[in-house]
N, C-alpha and C. Protein backbone atom coordinates (compact mmCIF):
# COMPACT_ATOMS: atom_id res chain seq x y z
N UNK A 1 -20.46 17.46 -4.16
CA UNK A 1 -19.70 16.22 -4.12
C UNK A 1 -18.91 16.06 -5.41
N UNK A 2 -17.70 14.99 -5.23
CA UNK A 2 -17.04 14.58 -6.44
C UNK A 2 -17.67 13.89 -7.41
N UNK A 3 -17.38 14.41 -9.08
CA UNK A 3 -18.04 13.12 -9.67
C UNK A 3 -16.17 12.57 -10.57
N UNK A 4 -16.62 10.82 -10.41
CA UNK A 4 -15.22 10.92 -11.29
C UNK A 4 -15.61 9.70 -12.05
N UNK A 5 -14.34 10.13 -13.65
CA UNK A 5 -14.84 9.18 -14.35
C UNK A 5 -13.19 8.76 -14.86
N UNK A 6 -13.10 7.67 -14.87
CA UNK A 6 -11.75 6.97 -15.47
C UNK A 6 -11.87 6.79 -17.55
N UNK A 7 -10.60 6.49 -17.39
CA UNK A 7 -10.16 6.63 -19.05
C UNK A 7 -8.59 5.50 -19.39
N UNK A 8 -8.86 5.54 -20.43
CA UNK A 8 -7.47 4.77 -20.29
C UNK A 8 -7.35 3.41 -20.75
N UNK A 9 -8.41 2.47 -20.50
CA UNK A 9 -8.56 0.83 -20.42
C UNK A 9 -8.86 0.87 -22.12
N UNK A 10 -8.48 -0.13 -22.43
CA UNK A 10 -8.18 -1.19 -23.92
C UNK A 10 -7.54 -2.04 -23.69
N UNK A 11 -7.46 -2.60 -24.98
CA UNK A 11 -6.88 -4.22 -25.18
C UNK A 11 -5.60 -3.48 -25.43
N UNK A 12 -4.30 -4.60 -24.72
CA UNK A 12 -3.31 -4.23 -25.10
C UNK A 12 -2.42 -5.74 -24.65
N UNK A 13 -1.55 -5.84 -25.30
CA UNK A 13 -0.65 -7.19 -25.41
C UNK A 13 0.05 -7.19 -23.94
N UNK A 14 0.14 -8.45 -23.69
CA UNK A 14 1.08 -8.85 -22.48
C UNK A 14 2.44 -7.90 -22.63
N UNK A 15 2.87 -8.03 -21.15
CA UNK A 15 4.00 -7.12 -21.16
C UNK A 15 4.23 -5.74 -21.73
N UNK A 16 3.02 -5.15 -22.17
CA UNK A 16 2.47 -3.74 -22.27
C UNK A 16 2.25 -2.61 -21.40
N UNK A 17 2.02 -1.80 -21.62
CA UNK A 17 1.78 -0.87 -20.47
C UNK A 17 0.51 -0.12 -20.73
N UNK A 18 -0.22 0.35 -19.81
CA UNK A 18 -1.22 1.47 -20.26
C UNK A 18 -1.48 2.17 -18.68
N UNK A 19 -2.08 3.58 -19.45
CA UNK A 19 -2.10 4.72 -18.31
C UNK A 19 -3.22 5.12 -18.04
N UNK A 20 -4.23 4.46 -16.81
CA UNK A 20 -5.03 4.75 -16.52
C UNK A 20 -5.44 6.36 -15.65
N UNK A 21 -6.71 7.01 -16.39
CA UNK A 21 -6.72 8.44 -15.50
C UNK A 21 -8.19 8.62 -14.99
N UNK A 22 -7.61 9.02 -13.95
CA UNK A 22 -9.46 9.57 -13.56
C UNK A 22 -9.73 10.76 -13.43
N UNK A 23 -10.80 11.31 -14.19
CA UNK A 23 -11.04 12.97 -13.90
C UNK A 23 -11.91 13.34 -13.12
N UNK A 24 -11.39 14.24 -12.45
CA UNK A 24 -13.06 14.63 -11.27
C UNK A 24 -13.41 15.89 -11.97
N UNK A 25 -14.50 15.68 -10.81
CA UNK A 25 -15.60 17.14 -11.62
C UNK A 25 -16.36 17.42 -10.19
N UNK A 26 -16.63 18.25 -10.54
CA UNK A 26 -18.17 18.85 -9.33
C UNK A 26 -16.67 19.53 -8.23
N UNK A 27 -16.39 19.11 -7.70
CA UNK A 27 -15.36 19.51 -6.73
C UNK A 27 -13.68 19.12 -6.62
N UNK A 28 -13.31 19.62 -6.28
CA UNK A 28 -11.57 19.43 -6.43
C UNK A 28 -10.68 18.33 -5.92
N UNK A 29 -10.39 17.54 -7.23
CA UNK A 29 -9.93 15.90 -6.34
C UNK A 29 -9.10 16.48 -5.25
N UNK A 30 -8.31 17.47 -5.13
CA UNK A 30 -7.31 17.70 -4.23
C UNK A 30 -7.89 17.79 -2.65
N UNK A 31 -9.41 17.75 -2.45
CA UNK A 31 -9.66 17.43 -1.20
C UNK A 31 -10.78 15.99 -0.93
N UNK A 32 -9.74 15.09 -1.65
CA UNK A 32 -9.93 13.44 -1.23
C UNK A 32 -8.62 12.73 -1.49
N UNK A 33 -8.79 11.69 -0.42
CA UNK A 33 -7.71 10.51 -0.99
C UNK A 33 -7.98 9.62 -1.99
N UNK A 34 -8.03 9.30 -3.06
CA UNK A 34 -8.04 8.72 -4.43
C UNK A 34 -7.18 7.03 -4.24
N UNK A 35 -8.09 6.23 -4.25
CA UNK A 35 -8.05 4.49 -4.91
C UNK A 35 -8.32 4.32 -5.72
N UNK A 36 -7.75 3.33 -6.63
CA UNK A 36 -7.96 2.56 -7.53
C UNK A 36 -8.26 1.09 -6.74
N UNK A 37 -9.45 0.76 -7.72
CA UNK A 37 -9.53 -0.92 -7.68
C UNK A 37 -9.95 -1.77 -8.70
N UNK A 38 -10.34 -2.98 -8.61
CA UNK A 38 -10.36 -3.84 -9.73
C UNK A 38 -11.62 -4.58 -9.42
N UNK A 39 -11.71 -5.29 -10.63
CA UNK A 39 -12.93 -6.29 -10.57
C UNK A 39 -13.19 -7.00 -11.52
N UNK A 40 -13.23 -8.28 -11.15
CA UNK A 40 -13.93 -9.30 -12.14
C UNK A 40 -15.48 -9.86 -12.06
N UNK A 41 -15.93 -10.23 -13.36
CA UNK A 41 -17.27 -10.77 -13.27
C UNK A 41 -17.73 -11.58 -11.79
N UNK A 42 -18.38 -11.62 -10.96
CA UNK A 42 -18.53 -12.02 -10.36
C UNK A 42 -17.49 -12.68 -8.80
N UNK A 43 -16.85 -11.86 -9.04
CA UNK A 43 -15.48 -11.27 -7.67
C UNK A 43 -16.16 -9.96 -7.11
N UNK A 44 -15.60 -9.95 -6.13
CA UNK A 44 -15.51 -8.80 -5.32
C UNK A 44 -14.58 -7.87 -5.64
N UNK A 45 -14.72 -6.51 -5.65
CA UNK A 45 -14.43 -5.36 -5.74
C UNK A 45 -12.79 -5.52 -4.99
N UNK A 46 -11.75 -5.32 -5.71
CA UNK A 46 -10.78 -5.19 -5.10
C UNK A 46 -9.53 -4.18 -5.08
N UNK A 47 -8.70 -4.22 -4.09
CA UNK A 47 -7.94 -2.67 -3.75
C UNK A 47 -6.26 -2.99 -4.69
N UNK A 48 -6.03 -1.90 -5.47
CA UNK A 48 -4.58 -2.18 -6.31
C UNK A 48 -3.95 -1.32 -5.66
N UNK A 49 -4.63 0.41 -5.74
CA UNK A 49 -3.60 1.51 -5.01
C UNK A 49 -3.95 2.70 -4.81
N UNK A 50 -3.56 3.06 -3.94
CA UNK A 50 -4.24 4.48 -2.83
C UNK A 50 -2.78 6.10 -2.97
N UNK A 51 -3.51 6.94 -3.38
CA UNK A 51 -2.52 8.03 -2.48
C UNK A 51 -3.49 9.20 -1.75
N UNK A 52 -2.49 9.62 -1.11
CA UNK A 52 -3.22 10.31 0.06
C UNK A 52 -3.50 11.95 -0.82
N UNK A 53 -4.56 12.92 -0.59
CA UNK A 53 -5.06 13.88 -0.37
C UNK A 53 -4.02 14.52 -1.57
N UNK A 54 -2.73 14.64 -1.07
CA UNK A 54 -1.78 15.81 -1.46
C UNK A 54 -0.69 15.22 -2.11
N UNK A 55 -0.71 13.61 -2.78
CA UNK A 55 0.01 13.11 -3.06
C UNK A 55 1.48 13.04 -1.90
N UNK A 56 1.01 12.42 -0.79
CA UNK A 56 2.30 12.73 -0.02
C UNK A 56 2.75 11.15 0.30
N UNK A 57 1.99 10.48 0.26
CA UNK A 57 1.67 9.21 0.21
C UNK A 57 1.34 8.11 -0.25
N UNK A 58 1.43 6.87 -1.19
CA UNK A 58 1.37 5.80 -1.81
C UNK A 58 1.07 4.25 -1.21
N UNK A 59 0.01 3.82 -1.63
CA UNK A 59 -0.13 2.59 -1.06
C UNK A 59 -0.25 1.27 -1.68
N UNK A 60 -0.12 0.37 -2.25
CA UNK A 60 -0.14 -0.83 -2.98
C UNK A 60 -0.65 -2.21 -2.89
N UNK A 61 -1.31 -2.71 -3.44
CA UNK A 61 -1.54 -3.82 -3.36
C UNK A 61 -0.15 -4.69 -3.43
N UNK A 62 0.03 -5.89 -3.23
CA UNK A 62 0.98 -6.80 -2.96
C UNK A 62 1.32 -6.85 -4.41
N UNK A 63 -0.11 -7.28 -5.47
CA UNK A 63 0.06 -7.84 -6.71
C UNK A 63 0.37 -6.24 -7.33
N UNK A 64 0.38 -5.35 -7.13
CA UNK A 64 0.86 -3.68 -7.65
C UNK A 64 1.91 -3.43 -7.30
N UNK A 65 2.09 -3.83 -6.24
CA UNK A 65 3.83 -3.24 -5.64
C UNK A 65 5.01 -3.28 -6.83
N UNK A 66 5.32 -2.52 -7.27
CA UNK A 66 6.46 -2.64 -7.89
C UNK A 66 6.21 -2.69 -9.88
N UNK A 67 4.96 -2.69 -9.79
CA UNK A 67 4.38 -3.15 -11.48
C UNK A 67 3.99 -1.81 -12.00
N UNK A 68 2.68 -0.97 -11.10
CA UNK A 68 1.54 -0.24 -11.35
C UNK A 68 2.47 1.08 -10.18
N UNK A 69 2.31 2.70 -10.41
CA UNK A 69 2.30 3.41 -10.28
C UNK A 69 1.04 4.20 -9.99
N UNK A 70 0.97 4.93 -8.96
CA UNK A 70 -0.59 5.98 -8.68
C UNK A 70 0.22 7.23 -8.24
N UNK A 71 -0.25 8.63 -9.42
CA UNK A 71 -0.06 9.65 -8.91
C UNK A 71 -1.00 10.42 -9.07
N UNK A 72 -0.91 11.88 -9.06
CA UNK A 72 -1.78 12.70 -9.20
C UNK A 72 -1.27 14.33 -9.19
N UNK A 73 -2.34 14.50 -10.08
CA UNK A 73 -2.02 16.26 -10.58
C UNK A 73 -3.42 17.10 -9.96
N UNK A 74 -3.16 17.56 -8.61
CA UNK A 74 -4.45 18.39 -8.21
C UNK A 74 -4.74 19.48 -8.81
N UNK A 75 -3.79 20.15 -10.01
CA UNK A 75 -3.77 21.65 -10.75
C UNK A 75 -5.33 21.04 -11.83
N UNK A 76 -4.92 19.61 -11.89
CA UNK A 76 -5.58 19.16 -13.51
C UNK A 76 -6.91 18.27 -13.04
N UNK A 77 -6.78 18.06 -11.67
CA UNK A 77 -8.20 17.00 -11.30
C UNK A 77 -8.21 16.14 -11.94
N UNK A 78 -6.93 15.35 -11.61
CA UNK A 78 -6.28 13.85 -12.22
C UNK A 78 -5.71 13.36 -11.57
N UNK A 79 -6.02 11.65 -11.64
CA UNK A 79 -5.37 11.03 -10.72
C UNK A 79 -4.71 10.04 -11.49
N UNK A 80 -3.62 9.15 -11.83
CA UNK A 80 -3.02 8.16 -12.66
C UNK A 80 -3.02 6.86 -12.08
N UNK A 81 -3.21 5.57 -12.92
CA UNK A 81 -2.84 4.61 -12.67
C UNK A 81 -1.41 4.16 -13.70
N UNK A 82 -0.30 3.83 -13.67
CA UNK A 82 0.57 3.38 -14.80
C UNK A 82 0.34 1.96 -14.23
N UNK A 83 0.57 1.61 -15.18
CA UNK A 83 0.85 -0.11 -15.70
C UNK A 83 1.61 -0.65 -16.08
N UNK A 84 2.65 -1.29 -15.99
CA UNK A 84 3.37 -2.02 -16.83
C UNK A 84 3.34 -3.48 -17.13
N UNK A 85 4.08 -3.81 -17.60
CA UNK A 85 4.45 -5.58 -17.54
C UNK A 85 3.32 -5.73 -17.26
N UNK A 86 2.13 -5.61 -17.88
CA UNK A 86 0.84 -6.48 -17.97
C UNK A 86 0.82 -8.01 -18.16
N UNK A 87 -0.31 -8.42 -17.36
CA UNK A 87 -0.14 -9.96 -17.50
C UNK A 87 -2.17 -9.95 -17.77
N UNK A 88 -2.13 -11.11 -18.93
CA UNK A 88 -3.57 -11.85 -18.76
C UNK A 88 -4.43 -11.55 -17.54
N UNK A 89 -3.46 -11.85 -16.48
CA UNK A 89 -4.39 -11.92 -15.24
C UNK A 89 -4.66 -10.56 -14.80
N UNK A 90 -4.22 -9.02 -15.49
CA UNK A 90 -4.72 -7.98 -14.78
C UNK A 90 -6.45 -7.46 -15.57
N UNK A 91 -6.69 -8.43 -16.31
CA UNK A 91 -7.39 -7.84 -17.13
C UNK A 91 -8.82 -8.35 -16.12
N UNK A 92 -9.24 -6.66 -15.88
CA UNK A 92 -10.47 -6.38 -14.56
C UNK A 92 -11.18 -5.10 -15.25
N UNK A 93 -12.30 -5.03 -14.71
CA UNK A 93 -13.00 -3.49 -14.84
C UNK A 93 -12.05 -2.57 -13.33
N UNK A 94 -11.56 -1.71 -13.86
CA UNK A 94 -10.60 -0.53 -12.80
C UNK A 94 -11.72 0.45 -12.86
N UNK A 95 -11.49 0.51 -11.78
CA UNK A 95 -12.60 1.68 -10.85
C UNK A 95 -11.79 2.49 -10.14
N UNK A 96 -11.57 4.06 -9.95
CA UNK A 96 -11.08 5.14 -9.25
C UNK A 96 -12.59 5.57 -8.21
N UNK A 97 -11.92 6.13 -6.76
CA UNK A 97 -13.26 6.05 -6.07
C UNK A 97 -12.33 7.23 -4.95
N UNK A 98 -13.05 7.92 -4.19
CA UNK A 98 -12.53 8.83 -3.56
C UNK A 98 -13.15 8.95 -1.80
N UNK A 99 -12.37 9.73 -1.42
CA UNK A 99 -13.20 9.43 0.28
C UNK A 99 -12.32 10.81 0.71
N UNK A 100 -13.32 11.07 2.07
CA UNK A 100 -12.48 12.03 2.73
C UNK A 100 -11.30 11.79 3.35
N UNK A 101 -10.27 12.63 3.46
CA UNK A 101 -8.82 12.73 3.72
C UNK A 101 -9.13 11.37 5.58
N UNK A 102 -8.68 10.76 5.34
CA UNK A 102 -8.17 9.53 6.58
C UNK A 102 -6.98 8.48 6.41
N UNK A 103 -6.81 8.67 7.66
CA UNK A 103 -5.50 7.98 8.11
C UNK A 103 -4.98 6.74 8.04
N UNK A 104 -5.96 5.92 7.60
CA UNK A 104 -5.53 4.57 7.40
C UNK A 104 -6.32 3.81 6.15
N UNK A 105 -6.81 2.42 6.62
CA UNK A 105 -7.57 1.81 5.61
C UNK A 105 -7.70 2.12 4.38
N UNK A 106 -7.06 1.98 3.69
CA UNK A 106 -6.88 2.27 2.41
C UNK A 106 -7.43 1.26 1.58
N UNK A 107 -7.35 0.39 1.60
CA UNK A 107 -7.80 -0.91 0.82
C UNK A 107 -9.28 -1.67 1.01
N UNK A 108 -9.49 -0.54 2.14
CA UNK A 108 -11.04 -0.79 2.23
C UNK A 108 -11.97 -0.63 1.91
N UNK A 109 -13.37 -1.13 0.65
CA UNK A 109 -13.81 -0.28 -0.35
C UNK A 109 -15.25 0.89 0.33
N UNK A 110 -15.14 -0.07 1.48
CA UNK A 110 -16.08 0.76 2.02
C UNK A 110 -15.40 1.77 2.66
N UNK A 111 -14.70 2.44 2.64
CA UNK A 111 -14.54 4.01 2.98
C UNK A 111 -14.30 4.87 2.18
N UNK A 112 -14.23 4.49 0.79
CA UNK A 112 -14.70 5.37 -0.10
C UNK A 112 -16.01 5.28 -0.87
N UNK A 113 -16.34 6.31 -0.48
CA UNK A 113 -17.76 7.02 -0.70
C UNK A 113 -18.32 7.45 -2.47
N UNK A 114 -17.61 7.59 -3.10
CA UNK A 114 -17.64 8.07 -4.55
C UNK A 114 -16.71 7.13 -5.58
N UNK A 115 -17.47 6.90 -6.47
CA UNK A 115 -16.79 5.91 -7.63
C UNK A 115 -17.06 6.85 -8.82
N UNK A 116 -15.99 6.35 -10.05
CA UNK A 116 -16.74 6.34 -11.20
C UNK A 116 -17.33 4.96 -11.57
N UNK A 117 -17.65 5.11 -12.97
CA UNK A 117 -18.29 3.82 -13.93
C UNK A 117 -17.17 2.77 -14.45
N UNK A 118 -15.78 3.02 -14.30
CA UNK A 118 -14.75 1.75 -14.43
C UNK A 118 -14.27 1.81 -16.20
N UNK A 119 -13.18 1.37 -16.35
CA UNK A 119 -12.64 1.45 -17.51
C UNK A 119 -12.11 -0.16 -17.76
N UNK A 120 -12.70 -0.58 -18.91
CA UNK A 120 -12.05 -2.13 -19.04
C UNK A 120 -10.82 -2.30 -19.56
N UNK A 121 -9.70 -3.12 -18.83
CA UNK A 121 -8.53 -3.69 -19.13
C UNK A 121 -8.52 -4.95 -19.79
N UNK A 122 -8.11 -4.89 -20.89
CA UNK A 122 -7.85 -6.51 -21.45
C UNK A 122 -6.28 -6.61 -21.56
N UNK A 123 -6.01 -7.70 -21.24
CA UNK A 123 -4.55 -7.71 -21.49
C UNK A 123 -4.16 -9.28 -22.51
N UNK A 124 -3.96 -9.26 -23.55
CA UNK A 124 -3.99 -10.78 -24.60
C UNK A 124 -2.32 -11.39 -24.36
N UNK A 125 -2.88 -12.67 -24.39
CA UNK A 125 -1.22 -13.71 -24.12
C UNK A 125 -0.28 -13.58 -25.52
């Protein structure tokens, strides 16, 4: 099985950017589809952005669309989150999590099967 662990999260000023990565291990991210999600103290686990297997595909949260970037390098067993234009309000524990190659549901946390341990985002006004 995959193991993956994210990198990337610090404090960084509003309207900043930072580049979240997740590295796998044990087996080759290039045979899973790779999410990112978020979380606050006592919230539920939530979905920012998905790509498919082979990078052929991109999916977004509403509040990501257009802000946050997800790609991936299957040579390097890396997957990216970019960030930009940070606001106060993105500041969550980000979690990368992986599942076998499927066709839909993306934003659903239960179909991915494998997490890492989460990287903290602070973002200051």
């Amino acid at each position: 099985q995959v193991r993956l662990a994210e990198s990337g999260g610090e404090l960084v000023q509003a309207g900043g950017s930072l580049r979240l990565t997740c590295t796998a291990s044990g087996r080759a991210v290039g045979n899973y589809d790779v999410g990112w999600f978020r979380q606050a103290p006592d919230k539920e686990r939530e979905f920012v952005a998905a790509i498919r297997w082979n990078g052929a595909d991109t999916f977004y949260a509403e509040t990501a669309e257009g802000r946050f970037v997800i790609s991936r390098d299957n040579s390097k067993n890396t997957v990216y989150l970019q960030m930009n234009s940070l606001k106060p309000e993105h500041k969550d524990i980000y979690y990368c999590a992986a599942r076998s190659p499927h066709r839909e549901s993306w934003h659903k946390r239960n179909y991915y099967h494998f997490w890492g341990q989460g990287t903290q985002v602070t973002v200051s006004s």
